[in-house]
Structures are given as structure tokens and as C-alpha cells.
N, C-alpha and C. Protein backbone atom coordinates (compact mmCIF):
# COMPACT_ATOMS: atom_id res chain seq x y z
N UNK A 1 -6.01 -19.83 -11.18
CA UNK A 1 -4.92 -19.64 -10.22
C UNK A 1 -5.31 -18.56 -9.20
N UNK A 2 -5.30 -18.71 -7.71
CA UNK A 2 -5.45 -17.90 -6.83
C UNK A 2 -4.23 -16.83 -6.92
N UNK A 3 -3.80 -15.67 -7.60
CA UNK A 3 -2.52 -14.93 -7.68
C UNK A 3 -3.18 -14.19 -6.61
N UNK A 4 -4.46 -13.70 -6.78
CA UNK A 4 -4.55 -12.30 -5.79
C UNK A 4 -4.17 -12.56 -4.35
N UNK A 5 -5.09 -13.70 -4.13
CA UNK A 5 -5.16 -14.36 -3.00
C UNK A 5 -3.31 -14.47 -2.23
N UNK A 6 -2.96 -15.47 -3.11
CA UNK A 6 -1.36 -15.45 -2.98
C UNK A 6 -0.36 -14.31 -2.78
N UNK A 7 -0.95 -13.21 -3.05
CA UNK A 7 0.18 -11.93 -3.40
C UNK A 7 -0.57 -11.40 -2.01
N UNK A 8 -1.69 -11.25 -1.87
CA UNK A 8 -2.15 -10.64 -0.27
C UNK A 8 -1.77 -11.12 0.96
N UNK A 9 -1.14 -12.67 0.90
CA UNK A 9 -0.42 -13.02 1.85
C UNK A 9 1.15 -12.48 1.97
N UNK A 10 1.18 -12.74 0.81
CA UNK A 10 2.63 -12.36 0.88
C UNK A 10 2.91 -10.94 1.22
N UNK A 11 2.19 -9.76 1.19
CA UNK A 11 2.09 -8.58 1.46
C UNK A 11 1.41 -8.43 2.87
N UNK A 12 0.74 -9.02 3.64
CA UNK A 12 0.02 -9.16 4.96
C UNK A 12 0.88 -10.04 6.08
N UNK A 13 1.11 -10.99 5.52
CA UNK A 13 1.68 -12.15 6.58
C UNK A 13 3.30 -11.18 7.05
N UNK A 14 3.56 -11.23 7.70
CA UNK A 14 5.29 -10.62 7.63
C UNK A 14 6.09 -11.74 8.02
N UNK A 15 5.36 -12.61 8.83
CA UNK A 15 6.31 -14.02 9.57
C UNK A 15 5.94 -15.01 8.26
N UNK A 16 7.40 -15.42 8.12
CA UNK A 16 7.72 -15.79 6.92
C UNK A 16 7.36 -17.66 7.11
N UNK A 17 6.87 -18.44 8.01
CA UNK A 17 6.69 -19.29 8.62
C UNK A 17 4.74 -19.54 8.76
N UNK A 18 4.37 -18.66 9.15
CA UNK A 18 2.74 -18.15 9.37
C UNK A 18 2.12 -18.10 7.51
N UNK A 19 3.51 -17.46 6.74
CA UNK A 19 3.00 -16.86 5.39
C UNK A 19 3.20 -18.56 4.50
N UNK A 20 4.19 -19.30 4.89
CA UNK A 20 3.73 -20.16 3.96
C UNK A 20 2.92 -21.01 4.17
N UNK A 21 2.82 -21.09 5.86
CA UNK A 21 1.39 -22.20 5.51
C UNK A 21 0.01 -21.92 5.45
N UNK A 22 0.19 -20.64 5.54
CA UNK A 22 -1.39 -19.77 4.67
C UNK A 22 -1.38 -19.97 3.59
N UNK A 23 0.22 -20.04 2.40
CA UNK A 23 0.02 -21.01 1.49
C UNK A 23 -0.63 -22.31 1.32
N UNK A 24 0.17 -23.04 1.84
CA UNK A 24 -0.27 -24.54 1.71
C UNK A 24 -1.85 -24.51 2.22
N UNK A 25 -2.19 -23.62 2.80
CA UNK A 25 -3.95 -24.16 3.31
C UNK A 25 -4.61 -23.50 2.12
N UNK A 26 -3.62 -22.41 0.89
CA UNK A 26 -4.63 -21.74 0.54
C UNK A 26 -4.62 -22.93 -1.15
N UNK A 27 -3.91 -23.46 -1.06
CA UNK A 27 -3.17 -24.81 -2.38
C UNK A 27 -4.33 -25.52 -1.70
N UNK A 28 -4.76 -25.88 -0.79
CA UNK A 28 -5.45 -26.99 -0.21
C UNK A 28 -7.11 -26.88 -0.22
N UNK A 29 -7.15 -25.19 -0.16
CA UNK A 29 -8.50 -25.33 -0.59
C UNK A 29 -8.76 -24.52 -2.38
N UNK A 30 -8.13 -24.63 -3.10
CA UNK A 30 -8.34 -24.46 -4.17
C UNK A 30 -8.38 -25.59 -4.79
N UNK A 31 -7.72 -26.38 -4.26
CA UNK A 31 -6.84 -27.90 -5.09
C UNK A 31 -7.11 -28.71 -4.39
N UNK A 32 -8.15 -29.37 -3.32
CA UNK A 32 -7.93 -30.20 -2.56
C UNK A 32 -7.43 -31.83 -3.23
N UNK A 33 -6.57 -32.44 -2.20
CA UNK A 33 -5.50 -33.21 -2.63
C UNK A 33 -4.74 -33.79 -1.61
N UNK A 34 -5.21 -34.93 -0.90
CA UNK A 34 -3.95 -35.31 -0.29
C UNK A 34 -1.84 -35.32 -0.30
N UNK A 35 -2.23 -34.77 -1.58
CA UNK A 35 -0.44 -34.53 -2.23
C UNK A 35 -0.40 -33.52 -1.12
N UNK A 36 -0.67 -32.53 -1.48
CA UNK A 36 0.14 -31.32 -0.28
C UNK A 36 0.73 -32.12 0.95
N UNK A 37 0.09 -33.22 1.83
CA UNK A 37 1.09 -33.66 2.48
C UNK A 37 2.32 -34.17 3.04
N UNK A 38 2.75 -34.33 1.05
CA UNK A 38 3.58 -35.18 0.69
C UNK A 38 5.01 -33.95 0.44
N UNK A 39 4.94 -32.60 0.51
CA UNK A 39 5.74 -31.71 0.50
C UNK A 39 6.70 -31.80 1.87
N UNK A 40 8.12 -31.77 1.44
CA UNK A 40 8.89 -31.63 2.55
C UNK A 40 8.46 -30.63 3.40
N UNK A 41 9.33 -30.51 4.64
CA UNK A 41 9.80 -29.54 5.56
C UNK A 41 10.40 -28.67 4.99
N UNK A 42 10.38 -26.89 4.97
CA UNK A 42 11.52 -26.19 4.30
C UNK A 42 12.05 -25.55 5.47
N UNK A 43 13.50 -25.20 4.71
CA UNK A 43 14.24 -24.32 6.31
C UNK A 43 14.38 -23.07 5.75
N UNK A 44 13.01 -22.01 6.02
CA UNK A 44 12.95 -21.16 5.46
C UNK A 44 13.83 -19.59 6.11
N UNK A 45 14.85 -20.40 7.40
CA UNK A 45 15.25 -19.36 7.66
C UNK A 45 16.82 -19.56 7.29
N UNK A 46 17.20 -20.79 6.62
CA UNK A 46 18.49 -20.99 5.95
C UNK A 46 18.49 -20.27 4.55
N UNK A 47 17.19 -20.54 3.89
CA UNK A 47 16.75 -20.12 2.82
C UNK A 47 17.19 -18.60 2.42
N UNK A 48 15.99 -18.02 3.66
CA UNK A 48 16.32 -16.23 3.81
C UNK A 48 17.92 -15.91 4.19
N UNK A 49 18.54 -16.45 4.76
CA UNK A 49 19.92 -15.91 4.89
C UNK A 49 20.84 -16.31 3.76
N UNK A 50 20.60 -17.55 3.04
CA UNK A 50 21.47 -17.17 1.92
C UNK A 50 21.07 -16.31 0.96
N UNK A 51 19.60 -16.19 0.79
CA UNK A 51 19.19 -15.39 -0.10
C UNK A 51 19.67 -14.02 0.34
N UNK A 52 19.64 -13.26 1.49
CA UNK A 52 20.37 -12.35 1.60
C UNK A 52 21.79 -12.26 1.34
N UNK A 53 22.60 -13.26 1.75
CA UNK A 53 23.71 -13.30 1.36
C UNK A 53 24.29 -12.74 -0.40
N UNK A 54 23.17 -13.86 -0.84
CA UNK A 54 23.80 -13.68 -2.44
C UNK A 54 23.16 -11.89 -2.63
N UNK A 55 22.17 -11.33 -2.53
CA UNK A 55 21.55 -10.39 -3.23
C UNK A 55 22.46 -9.28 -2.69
N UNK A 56 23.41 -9.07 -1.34
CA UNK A 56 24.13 -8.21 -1.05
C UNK A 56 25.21 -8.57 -1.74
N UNK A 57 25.74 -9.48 -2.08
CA UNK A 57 27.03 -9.69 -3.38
C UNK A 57 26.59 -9.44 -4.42
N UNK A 58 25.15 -9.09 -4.97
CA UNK A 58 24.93 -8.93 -6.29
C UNK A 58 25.04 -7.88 -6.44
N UNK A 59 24.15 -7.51 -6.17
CA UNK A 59 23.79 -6.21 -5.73
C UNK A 59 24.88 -4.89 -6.13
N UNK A 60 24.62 -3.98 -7.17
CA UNK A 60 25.49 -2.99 -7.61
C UNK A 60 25.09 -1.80 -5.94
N UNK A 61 26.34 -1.19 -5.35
CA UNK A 61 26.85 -0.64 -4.44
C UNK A 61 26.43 0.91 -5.46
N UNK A 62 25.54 1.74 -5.44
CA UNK A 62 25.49 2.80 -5.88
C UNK A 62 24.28 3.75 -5.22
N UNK A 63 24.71 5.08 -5.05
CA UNK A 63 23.14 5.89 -4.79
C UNK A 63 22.27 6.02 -5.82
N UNK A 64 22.31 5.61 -6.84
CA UNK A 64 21.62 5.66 -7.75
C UNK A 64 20.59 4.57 -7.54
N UNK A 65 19.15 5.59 -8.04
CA UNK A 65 17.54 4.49 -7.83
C UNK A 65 17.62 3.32 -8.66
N UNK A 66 17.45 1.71 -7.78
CA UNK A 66 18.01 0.85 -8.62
C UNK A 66 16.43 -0.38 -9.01
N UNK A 67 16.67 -0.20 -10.32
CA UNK A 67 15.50 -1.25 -10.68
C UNK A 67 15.74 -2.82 -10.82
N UNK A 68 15.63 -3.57 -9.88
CA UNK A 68 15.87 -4.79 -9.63
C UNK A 68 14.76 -6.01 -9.78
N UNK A 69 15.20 -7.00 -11.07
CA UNK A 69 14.57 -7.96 -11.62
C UNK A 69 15.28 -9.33 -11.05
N UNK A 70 14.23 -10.05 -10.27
CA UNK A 70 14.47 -10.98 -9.79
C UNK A 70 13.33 -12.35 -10.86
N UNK A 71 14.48 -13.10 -11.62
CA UNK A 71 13.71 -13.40 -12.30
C UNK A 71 13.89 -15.04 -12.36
N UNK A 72 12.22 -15.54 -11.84
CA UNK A 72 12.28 -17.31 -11.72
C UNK A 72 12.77 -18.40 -12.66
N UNK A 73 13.52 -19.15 -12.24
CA UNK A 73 13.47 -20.49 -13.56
C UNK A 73 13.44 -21.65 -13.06
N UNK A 74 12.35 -22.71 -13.73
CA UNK A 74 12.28 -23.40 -12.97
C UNK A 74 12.87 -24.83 -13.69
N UNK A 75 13.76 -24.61 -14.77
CA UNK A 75 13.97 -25.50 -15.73
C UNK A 75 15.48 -25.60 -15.12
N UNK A 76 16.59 -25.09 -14.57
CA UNK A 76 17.47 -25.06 -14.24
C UNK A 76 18.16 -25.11 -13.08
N UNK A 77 17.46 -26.18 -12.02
CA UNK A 77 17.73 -26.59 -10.78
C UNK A 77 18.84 -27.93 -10.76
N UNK A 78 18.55 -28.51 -11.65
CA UNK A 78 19.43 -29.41 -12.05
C UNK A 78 19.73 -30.17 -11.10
N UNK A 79 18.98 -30.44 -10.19
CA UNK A 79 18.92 -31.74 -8.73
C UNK A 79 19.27 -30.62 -7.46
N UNK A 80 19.45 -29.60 -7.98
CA UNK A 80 20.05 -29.12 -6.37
C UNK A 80 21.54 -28.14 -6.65
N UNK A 81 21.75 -28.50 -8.07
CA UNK A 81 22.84 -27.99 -8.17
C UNK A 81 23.30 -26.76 -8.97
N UNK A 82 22.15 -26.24 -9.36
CA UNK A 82 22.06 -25.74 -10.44
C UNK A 82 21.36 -24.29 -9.99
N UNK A 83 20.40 -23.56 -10.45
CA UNK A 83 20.12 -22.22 -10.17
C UNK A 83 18.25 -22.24 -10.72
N UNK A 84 17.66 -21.20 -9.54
CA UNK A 84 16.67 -20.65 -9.95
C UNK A 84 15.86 -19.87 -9.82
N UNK A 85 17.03 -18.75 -10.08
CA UNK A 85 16.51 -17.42 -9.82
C UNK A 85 17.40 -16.76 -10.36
N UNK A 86 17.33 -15.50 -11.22
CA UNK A 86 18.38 -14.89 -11.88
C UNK A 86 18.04 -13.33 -11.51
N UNK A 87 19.23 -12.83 -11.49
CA UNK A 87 18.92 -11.37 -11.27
C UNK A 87 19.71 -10.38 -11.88
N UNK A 88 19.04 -9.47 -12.41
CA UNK A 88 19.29 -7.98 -13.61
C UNK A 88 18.68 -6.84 -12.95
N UNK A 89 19.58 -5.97 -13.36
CA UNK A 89 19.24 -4.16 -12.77
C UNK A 89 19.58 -3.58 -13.56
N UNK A 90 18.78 -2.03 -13.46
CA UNK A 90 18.72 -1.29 -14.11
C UNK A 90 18.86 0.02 -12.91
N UNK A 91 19.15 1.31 -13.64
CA UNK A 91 18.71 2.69 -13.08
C UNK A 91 17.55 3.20 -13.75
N UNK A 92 17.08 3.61 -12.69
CA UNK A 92 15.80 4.28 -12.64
C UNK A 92 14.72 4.70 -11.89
N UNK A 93 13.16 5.49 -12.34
CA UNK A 93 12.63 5.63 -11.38
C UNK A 93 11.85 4.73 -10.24
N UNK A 94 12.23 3.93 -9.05
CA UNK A 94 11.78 3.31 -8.25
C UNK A 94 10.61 3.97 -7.04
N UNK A 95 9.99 4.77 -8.12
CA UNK A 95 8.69 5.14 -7.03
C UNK A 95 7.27 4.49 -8.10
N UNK A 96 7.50 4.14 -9.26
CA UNK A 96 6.67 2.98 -10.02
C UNK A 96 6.15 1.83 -9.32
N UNK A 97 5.15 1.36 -9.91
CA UNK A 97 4.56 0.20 -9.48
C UNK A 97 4.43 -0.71 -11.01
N UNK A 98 4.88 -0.55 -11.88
CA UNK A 98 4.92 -0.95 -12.94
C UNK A 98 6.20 -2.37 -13.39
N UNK A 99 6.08 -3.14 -13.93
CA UNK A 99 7.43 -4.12 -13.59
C UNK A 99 7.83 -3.78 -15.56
N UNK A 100 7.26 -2.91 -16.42
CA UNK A 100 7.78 -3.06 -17.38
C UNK A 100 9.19 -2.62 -18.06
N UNK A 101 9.77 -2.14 -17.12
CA UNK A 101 10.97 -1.58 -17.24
C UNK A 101 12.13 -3.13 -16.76
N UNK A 102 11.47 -4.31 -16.92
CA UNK A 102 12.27 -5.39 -16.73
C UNK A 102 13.02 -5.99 -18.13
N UNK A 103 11.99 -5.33 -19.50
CA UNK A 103 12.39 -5.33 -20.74
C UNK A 103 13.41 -4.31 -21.43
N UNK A 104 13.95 -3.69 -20.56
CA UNK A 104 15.17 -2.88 -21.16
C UNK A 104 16.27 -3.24 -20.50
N UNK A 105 17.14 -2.85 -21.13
CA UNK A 105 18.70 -3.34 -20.99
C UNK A 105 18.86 -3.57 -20.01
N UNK A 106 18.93 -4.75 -18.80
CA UNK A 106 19.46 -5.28 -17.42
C UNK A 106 20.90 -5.45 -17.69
N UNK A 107 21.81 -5.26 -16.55
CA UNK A 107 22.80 -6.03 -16.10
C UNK A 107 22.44 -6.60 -15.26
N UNK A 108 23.34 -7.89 -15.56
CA UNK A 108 22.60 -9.28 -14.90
C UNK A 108 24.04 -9.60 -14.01
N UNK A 109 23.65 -10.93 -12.83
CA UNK A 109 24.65 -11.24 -12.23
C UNK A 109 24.40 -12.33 -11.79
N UNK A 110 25.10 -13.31 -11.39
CA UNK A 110 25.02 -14.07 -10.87
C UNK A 110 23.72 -14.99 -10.46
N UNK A 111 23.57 -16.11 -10.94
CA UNK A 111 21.79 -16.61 -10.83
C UNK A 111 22.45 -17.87 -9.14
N UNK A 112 21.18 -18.06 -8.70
CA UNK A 112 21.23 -18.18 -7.69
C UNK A 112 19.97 -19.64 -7.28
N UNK A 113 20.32 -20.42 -6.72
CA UNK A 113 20.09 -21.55 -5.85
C UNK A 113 18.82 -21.37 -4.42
N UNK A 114 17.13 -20.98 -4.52
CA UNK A 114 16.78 -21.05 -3.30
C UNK A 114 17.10 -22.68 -3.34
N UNK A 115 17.22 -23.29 -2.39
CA UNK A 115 17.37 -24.65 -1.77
C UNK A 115 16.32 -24.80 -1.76
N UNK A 116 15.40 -24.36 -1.10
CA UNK A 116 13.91 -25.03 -0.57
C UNK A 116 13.29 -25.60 -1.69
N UNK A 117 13.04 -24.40 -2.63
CA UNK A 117 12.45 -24.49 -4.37
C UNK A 117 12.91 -25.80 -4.95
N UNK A 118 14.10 -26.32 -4.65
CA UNK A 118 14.50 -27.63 -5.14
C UNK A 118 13.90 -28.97 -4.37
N UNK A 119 13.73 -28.79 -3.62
CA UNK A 119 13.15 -29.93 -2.74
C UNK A 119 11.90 -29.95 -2.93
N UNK A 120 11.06 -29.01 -2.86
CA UNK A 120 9.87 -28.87 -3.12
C UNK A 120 9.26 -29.01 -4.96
N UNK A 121 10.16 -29.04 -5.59
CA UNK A 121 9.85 -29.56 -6.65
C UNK A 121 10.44 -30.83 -6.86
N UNK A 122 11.74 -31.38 -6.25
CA UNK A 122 11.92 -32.63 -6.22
C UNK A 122 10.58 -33.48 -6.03
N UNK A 123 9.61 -33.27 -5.05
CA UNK A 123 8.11 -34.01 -4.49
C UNK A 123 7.37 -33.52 -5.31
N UNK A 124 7.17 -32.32 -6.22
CA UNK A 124 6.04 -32.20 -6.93
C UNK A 124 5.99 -32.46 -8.74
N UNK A 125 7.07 -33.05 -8.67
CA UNK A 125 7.21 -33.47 -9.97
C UNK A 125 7.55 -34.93 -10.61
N UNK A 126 7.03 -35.11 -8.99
CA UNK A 126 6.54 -36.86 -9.64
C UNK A 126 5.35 -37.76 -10.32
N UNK A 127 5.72 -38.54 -10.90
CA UNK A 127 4.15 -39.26 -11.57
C UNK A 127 3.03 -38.19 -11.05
N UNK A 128 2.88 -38.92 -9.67
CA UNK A 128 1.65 -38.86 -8.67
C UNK A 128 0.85 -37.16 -9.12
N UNK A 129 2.00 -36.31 -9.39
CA UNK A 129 1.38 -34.94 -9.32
C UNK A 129 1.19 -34.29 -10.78
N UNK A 130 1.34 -35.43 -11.93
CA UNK A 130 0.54 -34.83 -13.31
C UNK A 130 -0.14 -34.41 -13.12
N UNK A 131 -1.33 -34.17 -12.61
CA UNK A 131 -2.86 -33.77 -12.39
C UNK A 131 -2.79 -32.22 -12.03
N UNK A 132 -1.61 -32.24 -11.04
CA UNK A 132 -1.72 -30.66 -9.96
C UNK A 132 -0.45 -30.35 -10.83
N UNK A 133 0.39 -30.80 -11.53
CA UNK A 133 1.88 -30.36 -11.65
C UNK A 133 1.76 -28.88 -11.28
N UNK A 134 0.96 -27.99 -13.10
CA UNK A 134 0.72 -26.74 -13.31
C UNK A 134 0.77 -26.36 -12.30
N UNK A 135 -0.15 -26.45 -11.19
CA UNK A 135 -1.09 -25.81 -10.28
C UNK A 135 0.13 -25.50 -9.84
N UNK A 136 0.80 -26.52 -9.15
CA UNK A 136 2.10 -26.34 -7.82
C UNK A 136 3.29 -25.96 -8.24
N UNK A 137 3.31 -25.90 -9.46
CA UNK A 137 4.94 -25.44 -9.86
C UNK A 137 4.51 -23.49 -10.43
N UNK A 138 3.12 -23.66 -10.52
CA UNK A 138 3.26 -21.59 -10.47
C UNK A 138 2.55 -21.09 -8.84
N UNK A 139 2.10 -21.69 -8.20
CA UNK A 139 2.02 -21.07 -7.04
C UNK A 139 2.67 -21.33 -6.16
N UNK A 140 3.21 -22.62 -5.93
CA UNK A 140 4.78 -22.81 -5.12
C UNK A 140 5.53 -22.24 -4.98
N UNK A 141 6.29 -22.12 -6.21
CA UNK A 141 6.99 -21.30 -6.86
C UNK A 141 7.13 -20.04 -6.81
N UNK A 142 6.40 -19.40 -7.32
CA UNK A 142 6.06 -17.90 -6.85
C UNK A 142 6.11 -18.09 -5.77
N UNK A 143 5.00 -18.28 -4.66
CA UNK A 143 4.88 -18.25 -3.11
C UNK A 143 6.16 -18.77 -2.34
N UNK A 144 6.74 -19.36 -2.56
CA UNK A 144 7.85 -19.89 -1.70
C UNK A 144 8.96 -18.80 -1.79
N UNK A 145 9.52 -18.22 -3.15
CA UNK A 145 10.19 -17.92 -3.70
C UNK A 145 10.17 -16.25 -3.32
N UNK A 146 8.71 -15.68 -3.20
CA UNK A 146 7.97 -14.37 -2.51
C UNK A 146 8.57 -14.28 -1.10
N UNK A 147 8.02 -15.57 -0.59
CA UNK A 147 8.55 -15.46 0.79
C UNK A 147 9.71 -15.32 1.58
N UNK A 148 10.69 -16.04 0.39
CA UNK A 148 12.05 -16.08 1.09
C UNK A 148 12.68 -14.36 0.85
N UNK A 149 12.25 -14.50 -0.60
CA UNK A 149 12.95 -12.60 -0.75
C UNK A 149 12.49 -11.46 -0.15
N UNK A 150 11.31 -11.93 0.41
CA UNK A 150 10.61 -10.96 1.33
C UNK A 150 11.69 -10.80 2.72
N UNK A 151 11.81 -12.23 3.01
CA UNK A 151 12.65 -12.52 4.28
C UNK A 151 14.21 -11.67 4.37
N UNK A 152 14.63 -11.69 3.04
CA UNK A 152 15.77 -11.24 2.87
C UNK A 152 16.12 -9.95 2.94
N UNK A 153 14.97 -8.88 2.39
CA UNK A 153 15.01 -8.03 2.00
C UNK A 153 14.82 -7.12 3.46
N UNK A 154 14.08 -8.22 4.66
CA UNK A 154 13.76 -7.27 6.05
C UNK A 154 15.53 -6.78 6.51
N UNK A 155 16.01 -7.50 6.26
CA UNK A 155 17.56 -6.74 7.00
C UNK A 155 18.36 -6.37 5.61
N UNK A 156 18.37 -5.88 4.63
CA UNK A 156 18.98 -5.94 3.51
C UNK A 156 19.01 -4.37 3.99
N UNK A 157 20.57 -3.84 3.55
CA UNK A 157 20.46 -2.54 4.03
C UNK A 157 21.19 -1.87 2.37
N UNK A 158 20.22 -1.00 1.76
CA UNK A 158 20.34 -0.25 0.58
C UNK A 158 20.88 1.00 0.95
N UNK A 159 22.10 1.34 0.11
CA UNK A 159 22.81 2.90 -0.02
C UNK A 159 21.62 4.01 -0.74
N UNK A 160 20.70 2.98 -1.31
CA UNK A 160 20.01 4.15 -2.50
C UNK A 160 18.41 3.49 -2.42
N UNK A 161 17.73 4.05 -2.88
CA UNK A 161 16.14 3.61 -3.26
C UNK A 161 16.24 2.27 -4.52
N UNK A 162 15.55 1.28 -3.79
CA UNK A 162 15.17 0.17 -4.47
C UNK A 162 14.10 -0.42 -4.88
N UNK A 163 13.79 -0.62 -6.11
CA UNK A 163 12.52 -1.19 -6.46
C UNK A 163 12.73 -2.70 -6.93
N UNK A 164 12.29 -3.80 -6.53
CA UNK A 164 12.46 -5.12 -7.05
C UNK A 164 11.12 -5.84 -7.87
N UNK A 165 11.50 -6.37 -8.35
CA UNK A 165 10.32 -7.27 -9.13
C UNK A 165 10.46 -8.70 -9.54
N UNK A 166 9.45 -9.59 -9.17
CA UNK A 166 10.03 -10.78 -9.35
C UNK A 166 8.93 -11.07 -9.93
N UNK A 167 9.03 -12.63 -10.60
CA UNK A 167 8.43 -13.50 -11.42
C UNK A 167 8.59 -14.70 -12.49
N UNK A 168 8.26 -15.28 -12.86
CA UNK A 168 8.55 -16.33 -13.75
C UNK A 168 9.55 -15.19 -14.84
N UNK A 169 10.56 -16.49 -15.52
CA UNK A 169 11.26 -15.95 -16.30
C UNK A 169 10.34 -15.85 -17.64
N UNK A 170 9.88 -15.03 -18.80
CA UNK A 170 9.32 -14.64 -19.34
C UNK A 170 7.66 -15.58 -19.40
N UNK A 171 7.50 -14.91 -18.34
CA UNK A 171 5.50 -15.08 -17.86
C UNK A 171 5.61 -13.70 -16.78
N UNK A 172 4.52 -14.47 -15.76
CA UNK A 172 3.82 -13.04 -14.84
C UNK A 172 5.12 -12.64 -14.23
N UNK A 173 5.23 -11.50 -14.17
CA UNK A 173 5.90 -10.56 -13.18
C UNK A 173 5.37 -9.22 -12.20
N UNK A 174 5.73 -9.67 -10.92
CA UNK A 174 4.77 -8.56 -9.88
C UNK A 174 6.26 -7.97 -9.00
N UNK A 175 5.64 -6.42 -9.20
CA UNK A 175 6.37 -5.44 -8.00
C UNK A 175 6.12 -6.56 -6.67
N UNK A 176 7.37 -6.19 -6.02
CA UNK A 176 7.69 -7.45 -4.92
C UNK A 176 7.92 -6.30 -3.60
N UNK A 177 9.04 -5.68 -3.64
CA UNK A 177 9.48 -4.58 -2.93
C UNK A 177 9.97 -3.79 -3.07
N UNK A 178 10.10 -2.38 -2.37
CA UNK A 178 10.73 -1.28 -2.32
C UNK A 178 11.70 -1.07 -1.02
N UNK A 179 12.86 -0.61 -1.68
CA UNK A 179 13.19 -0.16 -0.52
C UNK A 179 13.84 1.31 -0.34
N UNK A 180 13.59 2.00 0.71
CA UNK A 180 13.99 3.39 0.62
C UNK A 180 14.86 3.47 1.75
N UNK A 181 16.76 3.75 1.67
CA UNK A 181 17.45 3.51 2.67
C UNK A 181 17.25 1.84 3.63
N UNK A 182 16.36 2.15 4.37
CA UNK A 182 16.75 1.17 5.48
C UNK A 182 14.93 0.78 5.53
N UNK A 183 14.04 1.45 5.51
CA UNK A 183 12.65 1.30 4.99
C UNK A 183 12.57 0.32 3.82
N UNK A 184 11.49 -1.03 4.50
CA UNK A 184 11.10 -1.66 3.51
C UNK A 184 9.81 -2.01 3.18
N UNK A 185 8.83 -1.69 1.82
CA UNK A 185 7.78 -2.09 1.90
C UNK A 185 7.08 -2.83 1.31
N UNK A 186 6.44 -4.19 1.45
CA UNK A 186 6.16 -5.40 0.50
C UNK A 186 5.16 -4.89 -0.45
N UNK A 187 5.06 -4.71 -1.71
CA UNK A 187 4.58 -4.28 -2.56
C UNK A 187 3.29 -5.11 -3.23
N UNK A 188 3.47 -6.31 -3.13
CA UNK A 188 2.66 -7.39 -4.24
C UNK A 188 1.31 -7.21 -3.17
């Protein structure tokens, strides 16, 4: 799996449009495959605004340093209707680069619907893509999923210091972002 590769875009690219199809070229030369063509269109800027939407309703309102687990599922999309992405916080120190503080007591809230993630696995989880399934459902996934919360997080305005971390629901998990006040910095 290209992770490094994948996480340096997502930390370099800032245009959230430029960053995924540095994805898809980077799926294309690891994996070459006429399938990648077969991936919808995403509307990655409908995407980023609901994702902001929900994470400022989640989101506990406190000055207190908040440790925020953004955590993937990819079993519970349920056609579109369903959720995949869940999110838990904690207090604590958010000047870490460490995501192991995702194993202590979270309050959790509300799990959440990217749209795109559904469509894009609607196409990659047909017959045709036994071969690549693996491949495209952990770097898709991640990468799509990187990108949009990245997107979200540029206007997301924090009362307190924030540390987030995202990743498959119990697999890899990577520091994603920080945020300090109104300062945001992509971490992965």
C-alpha cells in the first residue's frame, strides 16, 4: 500500500480537487487498471460543506484541548443511507503527534454520511473489482475521506486547541490535523 505516498498528498496538495486526482494517478500507477476509469465524478465541495456542517454540530463547544477521533467504517453505508464515519473526543494534550490516546474513554456523537465514499464504493465493489477490491477500499477510503476533512477543517473555527485523528475503525490510524484557534495545520 502506498500510505506514505498518500498521506504526503494529503499534507502538500491544499486544493482539495488537484489532491484527489494526484490520488487517482497515484492508484493508477501502483495498480494499473483500466477500473479507475470506471469511478464516478465526486462533488467534493458538497462533500466538504456537509462535512463541516456535521463536525460543528458535533463538536463539544469548550476551551478545553480537544482530542478528536474521526473514525472510518466502511461496513455501514447501507446504499447511501447509512453512515461512515464516526466521531469520539476526549480532553487532552493536543500538541502530540501520537493517535494512541483514541483507546481511552471517547465521547462519541453522532456518525456521519461522506456521500462521495458511497458512490465510490457503490463502483468499486463490484464483481469486476475482486482483484483491486483491498487495494481501493483502503486507499480510497482513507484518501477521499482525508480530503474532504481536510476541506472542512480550512474554515472550521475552534474556541480551543484541536487535535484530530482519523482512520479505519479498528486498523491504521494517522494524526490528520491540528487546530490552534483559527490556525490550521495538516498533520499526516
Amino acid at each position: 500500500m502506498p500510505i506514505n505516498e498518500l498521506l504526503s498528498i494529503l499534507r502538500k496538495e491544499h486544493d482539495s480537487h488537484k489532491a484527489w486526482i494526484q490520488v487517482l494517478d497515484l492508484c493508477m500507477d501502483e495498480n494499473p487498471s483500466d477500473l479507475w476509469k470506471q469511478l464516478p465524478s465526486v462533488n467534493l465541495i458538497e462533500d466538504i460543506a456537509s462535512a463541516k456542517a456535521w463536525l460543528e454540530a458535533q463538536l463539544p463547544t469548550t476551551n478545553a484541548p480537544t482530542l478528536v477521533y474521526l473514525g472510518l467504517d466502511t461496513l455501514n453505508m447501507e446504499g447511501g443511507q447509512g453512515s461512515n464515519i464516526e466521531i469520539g473526543w476526549r480532553y487532552g494534550d493536543t500538541k502530540q503527534n501520537t493517535t494512541d490516546w483514541i483507546y481511552a474513554d471517547l465521547t462519541y456523537g453522532d456518525s456521519f454520511l461522506i456521500a462521495g465514499l458511497s458512490d465510490i464504493y457503490d463502483v468499486y465493489s463490484r464483481p469486476e473489482w475482486d482483484q483491486d477490491f483491498s487495494f481501493a477500499d483502503y486507499v480510497l477510503f482513507l484518501a477521499y475521506s482525508g480530503i474532504v476533512l481536510s476541506g472542512a477543517f480550512k474554515d472550521l473555527k475552534r474556541p480551543n486547541s484541536s487535535l484530530f485523528a482519523w482512520g479505519f475503525h479498528d486498523g491504521d490510524v494517522f494524526p490528520l490535523c491540528r487546530i490552534d484557534g483559527v490556525k490550521v495545520d495538516i498533520l499526516c
